[in-house]
Protein backbone atom coordinates (compact mmCIF):
# COMPACT_ATOMS: atom_id res chain seq x y z
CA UNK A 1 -37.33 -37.94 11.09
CA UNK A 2 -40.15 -35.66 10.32
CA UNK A 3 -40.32 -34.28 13.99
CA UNK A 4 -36.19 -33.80 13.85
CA UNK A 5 -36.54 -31.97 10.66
CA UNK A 6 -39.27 -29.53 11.66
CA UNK A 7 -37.51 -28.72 15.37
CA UNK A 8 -34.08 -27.83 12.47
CA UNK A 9 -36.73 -25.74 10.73
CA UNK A 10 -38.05 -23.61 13.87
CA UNK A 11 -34.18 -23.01 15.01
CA UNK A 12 -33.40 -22.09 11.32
CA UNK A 13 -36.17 -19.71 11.88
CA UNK A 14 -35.41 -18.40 15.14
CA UNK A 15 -31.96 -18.00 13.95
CA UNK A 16 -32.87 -15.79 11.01
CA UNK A 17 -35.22 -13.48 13.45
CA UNK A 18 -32.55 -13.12 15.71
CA UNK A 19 -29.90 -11.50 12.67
CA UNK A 20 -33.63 -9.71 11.88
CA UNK A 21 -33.79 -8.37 15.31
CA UNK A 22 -29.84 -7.64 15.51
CA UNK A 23 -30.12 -5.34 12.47
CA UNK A 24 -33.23 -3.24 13.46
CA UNK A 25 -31.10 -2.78 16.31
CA UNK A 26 -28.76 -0.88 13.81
CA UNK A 27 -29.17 2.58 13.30
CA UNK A 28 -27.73 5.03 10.32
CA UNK A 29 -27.27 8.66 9.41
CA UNK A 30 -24.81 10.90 7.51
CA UNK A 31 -23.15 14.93 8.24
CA UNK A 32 -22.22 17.03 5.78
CA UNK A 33 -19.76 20.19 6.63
CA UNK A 34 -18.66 23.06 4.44
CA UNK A 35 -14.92 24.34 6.00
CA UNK A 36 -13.42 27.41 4.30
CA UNK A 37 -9.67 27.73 4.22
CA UNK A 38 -6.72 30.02 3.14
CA UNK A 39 -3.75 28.14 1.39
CA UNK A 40 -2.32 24.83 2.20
CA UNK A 41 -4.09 22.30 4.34
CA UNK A 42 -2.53 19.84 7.05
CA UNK A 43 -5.52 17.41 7.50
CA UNK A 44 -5.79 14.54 9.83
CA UNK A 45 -8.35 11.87 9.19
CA UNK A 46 -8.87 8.84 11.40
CA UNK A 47 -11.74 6.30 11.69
CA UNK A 48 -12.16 3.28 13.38
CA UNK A 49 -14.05 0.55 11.13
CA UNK A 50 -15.18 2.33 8.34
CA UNK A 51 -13.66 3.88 4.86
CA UNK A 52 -11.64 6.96 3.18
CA UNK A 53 -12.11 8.46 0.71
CA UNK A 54 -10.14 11.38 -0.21
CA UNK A 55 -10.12 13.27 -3.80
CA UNK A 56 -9.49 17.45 -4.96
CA UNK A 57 -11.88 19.89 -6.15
CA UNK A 58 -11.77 23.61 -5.90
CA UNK A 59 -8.97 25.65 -3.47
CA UNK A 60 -11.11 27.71 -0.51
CA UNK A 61 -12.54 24.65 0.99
CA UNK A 62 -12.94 21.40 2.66
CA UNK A 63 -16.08 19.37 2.20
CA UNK A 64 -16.96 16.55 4.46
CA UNK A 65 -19.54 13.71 4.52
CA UNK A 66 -19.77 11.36 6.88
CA UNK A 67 -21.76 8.15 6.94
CA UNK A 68 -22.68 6.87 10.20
CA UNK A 69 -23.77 3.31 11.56
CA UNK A 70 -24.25 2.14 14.34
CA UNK A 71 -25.13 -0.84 16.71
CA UNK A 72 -26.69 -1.77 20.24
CA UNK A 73 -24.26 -2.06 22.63
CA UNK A 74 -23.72 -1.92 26.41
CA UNK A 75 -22.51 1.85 25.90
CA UNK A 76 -26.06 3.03 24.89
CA UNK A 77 -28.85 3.08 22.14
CA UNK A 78 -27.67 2.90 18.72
CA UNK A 79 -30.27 5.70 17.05
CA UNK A 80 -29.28 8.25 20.05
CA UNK A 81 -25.81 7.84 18.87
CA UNK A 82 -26.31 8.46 15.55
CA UNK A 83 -28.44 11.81 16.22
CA UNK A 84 -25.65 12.55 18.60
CA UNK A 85 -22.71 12.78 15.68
CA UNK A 86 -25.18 13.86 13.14
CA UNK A 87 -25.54 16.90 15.34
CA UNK A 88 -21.87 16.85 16.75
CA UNK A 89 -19.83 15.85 13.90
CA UNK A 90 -16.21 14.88 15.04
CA UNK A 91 -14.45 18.13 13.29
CA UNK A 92 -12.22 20.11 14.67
CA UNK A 93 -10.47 23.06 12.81
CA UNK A 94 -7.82 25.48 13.61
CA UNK A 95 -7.21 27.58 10.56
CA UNK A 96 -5.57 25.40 7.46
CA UNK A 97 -4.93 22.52 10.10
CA UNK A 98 -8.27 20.07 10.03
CA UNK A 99 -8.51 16.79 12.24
CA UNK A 100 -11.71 14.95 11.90
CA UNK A 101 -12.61 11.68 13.26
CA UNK A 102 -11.99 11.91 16.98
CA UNK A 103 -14.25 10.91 19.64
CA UNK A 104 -13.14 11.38 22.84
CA UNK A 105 -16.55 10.10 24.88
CA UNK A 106 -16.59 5.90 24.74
CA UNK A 107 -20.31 5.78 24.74
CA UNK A 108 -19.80 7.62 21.08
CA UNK A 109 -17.17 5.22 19.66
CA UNK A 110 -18.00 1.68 20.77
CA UNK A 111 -20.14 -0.11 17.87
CA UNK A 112 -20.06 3.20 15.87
CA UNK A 113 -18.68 3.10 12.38
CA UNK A 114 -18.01 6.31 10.00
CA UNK A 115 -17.20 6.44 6.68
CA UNK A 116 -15.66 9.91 5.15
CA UNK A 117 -15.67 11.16 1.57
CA UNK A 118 -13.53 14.52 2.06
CA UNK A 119 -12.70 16.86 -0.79
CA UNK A 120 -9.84 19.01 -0.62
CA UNK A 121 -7.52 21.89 -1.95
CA UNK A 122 -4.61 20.33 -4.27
CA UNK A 123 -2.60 21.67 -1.80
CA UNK A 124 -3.25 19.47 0.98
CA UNK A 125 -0.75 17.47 3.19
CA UNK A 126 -2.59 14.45 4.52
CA UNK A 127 -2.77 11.72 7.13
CA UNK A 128 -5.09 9.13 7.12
CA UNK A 129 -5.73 6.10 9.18
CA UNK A 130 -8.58 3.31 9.28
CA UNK A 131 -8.29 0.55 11.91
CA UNK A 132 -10.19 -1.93 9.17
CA UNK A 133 -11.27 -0.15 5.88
CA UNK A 134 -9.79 0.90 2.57
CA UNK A 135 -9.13 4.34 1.60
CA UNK A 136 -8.87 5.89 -1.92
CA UNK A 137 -6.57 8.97 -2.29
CA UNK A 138 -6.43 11.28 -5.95
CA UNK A 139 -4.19 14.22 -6.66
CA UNK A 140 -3.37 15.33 -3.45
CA UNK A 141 -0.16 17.28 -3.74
CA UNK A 142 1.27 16.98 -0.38
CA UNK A 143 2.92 14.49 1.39
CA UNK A 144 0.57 11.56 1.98
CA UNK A 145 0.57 9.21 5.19
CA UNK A 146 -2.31 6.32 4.79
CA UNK A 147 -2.60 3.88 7.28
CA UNK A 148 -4.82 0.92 7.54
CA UNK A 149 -5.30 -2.39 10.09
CA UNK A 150 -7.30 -4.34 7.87
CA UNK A 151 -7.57 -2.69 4.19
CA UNK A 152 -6.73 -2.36 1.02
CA UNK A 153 -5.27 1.21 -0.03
CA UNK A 154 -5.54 3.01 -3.55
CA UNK A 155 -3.58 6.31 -4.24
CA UNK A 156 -3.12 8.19 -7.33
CA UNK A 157 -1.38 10.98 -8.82
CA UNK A 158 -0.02 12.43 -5.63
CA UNK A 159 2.73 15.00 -5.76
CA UNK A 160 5.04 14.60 -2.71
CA UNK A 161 6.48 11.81 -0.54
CA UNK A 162 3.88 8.72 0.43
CA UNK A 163 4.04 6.69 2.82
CA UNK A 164 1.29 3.78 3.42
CA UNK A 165 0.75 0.58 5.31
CA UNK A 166 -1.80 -1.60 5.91
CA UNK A 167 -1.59 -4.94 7.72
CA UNK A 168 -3.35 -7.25 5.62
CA UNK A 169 -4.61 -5.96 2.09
CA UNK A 170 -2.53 -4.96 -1.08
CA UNK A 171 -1.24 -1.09 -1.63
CA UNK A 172 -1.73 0.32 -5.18
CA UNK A 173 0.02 3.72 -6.16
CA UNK A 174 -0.32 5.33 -9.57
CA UNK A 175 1.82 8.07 -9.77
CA UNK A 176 3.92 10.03 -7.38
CA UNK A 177 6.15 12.86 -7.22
CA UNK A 178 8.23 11.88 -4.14
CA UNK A 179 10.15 8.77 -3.10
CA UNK A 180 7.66 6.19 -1.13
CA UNK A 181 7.52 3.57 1.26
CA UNK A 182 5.41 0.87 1.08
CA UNK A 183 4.40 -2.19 3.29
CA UNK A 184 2.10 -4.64 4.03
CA UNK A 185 2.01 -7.60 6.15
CA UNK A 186 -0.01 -9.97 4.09
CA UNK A 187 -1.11 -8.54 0.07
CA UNK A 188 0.21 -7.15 -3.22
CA UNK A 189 2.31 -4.25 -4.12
CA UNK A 190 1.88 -2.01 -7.18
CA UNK A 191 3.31 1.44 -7.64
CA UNK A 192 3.89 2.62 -11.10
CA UNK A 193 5.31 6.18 -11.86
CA UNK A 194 7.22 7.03 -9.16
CA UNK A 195 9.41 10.19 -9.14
CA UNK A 196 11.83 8.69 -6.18
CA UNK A 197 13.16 6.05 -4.13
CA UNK A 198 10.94 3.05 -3.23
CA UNK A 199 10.74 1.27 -0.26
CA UNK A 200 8.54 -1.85 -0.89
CA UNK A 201 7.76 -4.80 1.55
CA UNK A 202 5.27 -7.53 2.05
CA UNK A 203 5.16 -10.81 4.04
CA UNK A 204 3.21 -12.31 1.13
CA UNK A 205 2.48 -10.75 -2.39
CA UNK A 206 3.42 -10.00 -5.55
CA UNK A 207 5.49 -6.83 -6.05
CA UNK A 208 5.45 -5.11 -8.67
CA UNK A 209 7.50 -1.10 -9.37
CA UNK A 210 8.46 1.36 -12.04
CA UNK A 211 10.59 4.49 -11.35
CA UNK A 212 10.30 7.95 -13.53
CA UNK A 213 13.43 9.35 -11.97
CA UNK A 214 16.15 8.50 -10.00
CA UNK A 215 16.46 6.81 -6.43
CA UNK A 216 17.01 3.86 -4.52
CA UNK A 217 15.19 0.58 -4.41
CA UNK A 218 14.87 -1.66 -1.73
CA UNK A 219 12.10 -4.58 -2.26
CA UNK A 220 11.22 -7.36 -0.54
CA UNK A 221 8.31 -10.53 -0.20
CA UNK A 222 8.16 -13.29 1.80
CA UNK A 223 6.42 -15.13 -0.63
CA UNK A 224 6.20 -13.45 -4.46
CA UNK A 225 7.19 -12.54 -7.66
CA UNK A 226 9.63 -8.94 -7.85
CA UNK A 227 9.03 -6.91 -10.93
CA UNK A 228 10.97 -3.16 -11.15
CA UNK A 229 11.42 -1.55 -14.66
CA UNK A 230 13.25 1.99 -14.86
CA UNK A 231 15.48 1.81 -11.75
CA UNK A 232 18.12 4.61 -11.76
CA UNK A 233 20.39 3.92 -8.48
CA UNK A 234 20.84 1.30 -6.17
CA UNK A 235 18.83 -1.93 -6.34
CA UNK A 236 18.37 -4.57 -3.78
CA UNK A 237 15.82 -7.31 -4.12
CA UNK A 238 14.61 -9.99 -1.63
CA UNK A 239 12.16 -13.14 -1.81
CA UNK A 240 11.87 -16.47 -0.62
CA UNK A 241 10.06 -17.47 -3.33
CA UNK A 242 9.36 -15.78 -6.43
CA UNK A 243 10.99 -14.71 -9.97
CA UNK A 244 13.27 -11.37 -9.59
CA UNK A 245 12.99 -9.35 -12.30
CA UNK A 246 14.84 -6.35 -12.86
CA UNK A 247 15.44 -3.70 -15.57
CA UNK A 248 17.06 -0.15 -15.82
CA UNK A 249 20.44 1.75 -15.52
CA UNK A 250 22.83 1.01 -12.55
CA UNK A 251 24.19 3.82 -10.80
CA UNK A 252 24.74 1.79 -7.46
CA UNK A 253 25.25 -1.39 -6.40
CA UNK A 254 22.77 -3.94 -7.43
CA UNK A 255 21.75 -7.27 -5.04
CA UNK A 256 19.36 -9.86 -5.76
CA UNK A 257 18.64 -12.41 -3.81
CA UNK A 258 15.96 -15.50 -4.45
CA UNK A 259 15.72 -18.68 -2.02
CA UNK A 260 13.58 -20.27 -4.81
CA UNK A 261 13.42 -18.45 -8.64
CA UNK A 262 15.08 -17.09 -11.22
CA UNK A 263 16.84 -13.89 -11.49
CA UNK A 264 16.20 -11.98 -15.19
CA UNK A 265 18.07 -8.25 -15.26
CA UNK A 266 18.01 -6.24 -18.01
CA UNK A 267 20.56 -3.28 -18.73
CA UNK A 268 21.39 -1.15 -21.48
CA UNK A 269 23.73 -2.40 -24.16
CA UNK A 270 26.37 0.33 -22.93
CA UNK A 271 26.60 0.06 -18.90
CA UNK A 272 29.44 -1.10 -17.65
CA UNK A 273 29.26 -3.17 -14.65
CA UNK A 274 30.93 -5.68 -12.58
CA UNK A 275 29.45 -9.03 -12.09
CA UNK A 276 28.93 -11.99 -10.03
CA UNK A 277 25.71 -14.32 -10.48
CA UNK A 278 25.71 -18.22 -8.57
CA UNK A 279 22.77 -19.93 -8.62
CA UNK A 280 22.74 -23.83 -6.80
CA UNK A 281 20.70 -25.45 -9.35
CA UNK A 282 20.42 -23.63 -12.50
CA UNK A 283 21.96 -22.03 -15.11
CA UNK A 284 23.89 -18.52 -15.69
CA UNK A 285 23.79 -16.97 -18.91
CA UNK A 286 25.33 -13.49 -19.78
CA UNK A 287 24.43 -11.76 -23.20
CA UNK A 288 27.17 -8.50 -22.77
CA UNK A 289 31.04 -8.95 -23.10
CA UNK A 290 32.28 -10.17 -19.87
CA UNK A 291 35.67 -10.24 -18.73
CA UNK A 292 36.06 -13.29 -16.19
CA UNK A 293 38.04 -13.49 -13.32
CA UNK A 294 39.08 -16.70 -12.32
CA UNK A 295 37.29 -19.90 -12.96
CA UNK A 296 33.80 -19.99 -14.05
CA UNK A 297 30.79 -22.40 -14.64
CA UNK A 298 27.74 -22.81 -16.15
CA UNK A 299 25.90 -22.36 -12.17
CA UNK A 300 28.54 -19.10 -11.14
CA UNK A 301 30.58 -15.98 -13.17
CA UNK A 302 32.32 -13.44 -11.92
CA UNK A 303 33.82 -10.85 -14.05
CA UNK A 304 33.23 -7.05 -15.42
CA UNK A 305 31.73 -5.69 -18.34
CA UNK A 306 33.17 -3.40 -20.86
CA UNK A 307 34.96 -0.52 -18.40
CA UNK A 308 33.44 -1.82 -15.19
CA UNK A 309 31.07 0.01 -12.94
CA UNK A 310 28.79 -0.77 -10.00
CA UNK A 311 28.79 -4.26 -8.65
CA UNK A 312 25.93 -6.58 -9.78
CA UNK A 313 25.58 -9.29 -7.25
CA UNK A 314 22.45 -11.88 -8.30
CA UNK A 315 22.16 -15.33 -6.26
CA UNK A 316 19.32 -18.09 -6.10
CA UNK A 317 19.15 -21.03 -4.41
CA UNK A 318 17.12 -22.98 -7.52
CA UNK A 319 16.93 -20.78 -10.76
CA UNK A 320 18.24 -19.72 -13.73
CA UNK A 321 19.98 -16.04 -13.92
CA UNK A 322 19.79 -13.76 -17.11
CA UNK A 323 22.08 -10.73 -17.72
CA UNK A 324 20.68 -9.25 -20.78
């Protein structure tokens, strides 16, 4: 026993010199670059395994940092890699229209990693892509493209149209002057303040939306809860399993749909509306003055309310429904 547990001992050690000798194989460094511009900026922003961060500061210029790491590899030694990018820094700059983060030569991308804090005019239109990283993105006012493999994605007051994806990791949006589409393949949606439309869709996740002025909505999760307050046109709501809940003023049709959960809408005490809500096991209740047509039950109702209006169509397979 003792000899067993002393040869586990020497391979436990061996083990931990080998990670010891795999990291002071690792090399790091970090560029920093001062671009002047005149008026609005179109920057592009791409990086392999590494993060983004993007926020504003004053109008004139563009200030990059870049944090590189890198590892051995059959394409070369890790420290001549870094002191290769620290000294040719993967900008490129044509006026107001800034790309950063391409590499054409293999030997300088393979087993490289760069992280970028950028700071940027207001006035900036961006694109941004990480094949596995987050990125964080304040108070750019342009249109804002964010694009991620493998990370989670954080964007704040930004003053034109967004558009983000990641394929595994949640989106969160604070504020945004444009309408926005939103998806992710596996994570959580949140996007609060939005001046617009929403497009919102997740294989798995929570979703969760509030409109500041009028547009469509179109929402769906595989697997999730559906929360939209404030909606001012056309609704439609999708989940296999999860609770819809939905609140604001129709101006266009409305369709919910859950395989498994309730369905709770909310709508002011004046709309006018017409209605039909069937769930399979469940109950249907409707707190407004409903005008039925034809038969009705406790599990289905179809009717209209006050003068009519837009059609409100709300099913679940196992739930209750709530028109209130």
């Amino acid at each position: 026993m003792k000899i067993r547990t002393a040869a586990i001992l020497v391979a436990g050690q061996l083990f931990l010199g080998g990670l010891q000798v795999l990291d002071a194989r690792a090399a790091e460094g970090s560029f920093d670059r001062t671009l002047k511009v005149t008026g609005p900026v179109d920057l592009e922003v791409t990086t392999g395994s590494g993060r983004i961060q993007v926020r504003t500061g004053g109008d004139g210029v563009v200030q990059v940092h870049g944090f590189i790491r890198a590892h051995e590899g059959l394409w070369g030694d890790a420290s001549e890699k870094v002191r290769y990018l620290q000294d040719n820094p993967p900008i490129e700059q044509t006026g107001n229209v800034i790309r950063i983060g391409r590499i054409d030569d293999m030997r300088y991308r393979q087993n490289v990693s760069i992280s970028y804090e950028l700071i940027v005019p207001a006035e900036t239109r961006l694109q941004s892509k990480t094949g596995s990283g987050s990125q964080t993105i304040e108070g750019v006012r342009g249109s804002v493209t964010a694009s991620s493999g493998s990370g989670h994605l954080t964007l704040s007051e930004i003053g034109g149209m967004v558009r983000a994806h990641t394929g595994s990791g949640g989106i969160n949006l604070d504020g945004a002057q444009g309408s926005v589409d939103l998806s992710t393949g596996s994570g959580s949606i949140r996007a609060l303040q939005v001046a617009g439309g929403i497009r919102a869709d997740t294989g798995s996740g929570d979703v969760t939306l509030a409109q500041s002025a009028p547009g469509d909505v179109d929402v769906q999760t595989g697997s999730g809860g559906i929360e939209v307050s404030g909606i001012r046109g056309s609704f439609r709501a999708r989940t296999g399993s999860g609770h819809i809940t939905a609140a604001g003023t129709p101006s266009g049709e409305w369709n919910a749909h859950a395989a498994s959960g309730g369905i709770t809408v909310t709508l002011e005490s004046t709309s006018g509306f017409e209605l039909y809500a069937h769930t399979s096991s469940g109950r249907v209740t409707v707190n407004h003055p409903v005008t039925v047509q034809g038969s009705f039950s406790t599990k289905e109702i179809r009717g209209r309310v006050r003068n009519g209006g837009p059609m409100l169509e709300l099913r679940t397979g196992s739930g209750n429904i709530v028109v209130q």
